[in-house]
Protein backbone atom coordinates (compact mmCIF):
# COMPACT_ATOMS: atom_id res chain seq x y z
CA UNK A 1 -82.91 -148.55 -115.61
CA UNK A 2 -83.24 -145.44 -113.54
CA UNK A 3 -83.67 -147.55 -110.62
CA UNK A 4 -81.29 -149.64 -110.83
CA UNK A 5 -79.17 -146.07 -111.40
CA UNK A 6 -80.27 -144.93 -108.22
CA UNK A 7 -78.80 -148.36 -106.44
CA UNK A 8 -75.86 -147.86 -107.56
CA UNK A 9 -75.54 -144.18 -106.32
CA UNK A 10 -76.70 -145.46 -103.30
CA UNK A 11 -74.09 -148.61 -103.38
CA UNK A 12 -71.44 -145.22 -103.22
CA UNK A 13 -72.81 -143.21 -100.64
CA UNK A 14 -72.45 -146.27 -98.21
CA UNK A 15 -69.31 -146.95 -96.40
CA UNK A 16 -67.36 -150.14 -98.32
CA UNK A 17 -68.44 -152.92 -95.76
CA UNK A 18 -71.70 -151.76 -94.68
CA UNK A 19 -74.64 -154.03 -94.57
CA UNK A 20 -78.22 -153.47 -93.63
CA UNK A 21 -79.42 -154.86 -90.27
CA UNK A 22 -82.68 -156.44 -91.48
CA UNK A 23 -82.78 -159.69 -93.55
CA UNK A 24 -85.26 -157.67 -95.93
CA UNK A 25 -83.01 -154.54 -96.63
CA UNK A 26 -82.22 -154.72 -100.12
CA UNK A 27 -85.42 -155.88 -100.88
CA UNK A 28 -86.43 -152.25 -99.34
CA UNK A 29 -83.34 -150.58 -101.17
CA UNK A 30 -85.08 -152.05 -104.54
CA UNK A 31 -88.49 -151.02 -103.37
CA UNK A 32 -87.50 -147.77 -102.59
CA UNK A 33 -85.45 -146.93 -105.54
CA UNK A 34 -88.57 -147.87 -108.28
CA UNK A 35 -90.61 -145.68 -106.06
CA UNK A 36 -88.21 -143.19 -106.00
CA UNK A 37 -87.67 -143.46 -109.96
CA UNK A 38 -91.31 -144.05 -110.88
CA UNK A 39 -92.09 -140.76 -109.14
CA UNK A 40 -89.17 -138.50 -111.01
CA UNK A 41 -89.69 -140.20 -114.00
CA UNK A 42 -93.82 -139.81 -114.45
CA UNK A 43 -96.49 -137.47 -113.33
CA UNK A 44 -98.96 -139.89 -112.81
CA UNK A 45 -99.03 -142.50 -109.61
CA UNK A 46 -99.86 -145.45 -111.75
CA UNK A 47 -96.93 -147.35 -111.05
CA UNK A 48 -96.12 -145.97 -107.69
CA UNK A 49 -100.18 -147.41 -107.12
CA UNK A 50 -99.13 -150.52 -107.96
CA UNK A 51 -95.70 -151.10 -106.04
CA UNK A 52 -97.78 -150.29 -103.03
CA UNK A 53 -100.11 -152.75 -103.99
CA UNK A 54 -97.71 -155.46 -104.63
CA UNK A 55 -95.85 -154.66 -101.27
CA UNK A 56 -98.59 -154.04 -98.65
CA UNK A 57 -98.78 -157.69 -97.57
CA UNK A 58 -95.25 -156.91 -96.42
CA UNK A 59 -94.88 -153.37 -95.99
CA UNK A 60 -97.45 -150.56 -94.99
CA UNK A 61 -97.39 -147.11 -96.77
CA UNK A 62 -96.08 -145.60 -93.94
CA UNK A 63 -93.15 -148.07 -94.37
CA UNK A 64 -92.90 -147.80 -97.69
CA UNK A 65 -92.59 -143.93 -96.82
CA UNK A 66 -89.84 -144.28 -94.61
CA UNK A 67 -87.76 -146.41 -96.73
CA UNK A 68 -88.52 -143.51 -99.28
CA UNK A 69 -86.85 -140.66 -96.83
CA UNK A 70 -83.70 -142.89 -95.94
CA UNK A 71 -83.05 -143.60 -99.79
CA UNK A 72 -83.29 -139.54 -100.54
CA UNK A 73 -81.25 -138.93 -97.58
CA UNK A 74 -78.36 -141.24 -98.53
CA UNK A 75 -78.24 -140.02 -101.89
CA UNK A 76 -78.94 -136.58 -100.86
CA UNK A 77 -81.57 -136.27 -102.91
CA UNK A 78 -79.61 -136.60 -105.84
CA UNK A 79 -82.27 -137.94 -107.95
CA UNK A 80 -81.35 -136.52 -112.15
CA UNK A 81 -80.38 -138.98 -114.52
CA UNK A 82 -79.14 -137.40 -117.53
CA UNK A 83 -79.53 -139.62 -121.23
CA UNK A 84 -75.52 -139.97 -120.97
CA UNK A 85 -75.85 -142.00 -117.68
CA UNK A 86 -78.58 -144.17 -118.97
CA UNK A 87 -76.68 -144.83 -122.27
CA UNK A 88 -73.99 -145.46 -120.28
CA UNK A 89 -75.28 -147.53 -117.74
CA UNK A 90 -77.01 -149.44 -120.88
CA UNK A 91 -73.72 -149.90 -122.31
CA UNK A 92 -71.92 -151.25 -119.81
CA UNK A 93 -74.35 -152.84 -117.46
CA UNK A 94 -72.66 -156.62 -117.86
CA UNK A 95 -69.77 -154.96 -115.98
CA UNK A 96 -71.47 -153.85 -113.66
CA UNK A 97 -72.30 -155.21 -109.75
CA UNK A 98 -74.35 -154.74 -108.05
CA UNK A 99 -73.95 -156.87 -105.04
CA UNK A 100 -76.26 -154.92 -102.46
């Protein structure tokens, strides 16, 4: 959920008609935001271990870095979620689009 949070703060940093010049960009969006999430969310690199693992064929650490950086710097590192946005986001997430 906190990922998916993160997209859509990201969806309103971005200028209305913007689109990403790579085929594969919101596939790196959604990488980077459960990244992103995994890491504020847990202490341990469990799950962080395992994205990388399930991406390498496609994407090297390094990459997965980068797309890391330009996420944070986007959102300006906005990175709390409070309980009221998750409830919220819980709540209404069949309204929601996310058309990335």
């Amino acid at each position: 959920v906190v990922a998916l949070i993160y997209l859509g703060r990201l969806k309103s940093c971005l200028p209305h008609q913007s689109k990403g010049v790579e085929f594969d960009t919101p596939y790196k969006m959604f990488i980077a935001a459960v990244v992103l999430a995994s890491k504020f969310i847990e202490d341990s690199n469990s799950i962080v271990q395992s994205v990388h693992k399930f991406v390498s064929p496609l994407y090297s650490p390094r990459e997965v870095n980068e797309m890391e950086r330009s996420f944070l710097a986007v959102v300006k590192y906005n990175l709390f979620v409070n309980l009221i946005e998750v409830d919220q986001f819980i709540k209404y997430k069949d309204y929601l689009e996310f058309a990335l």
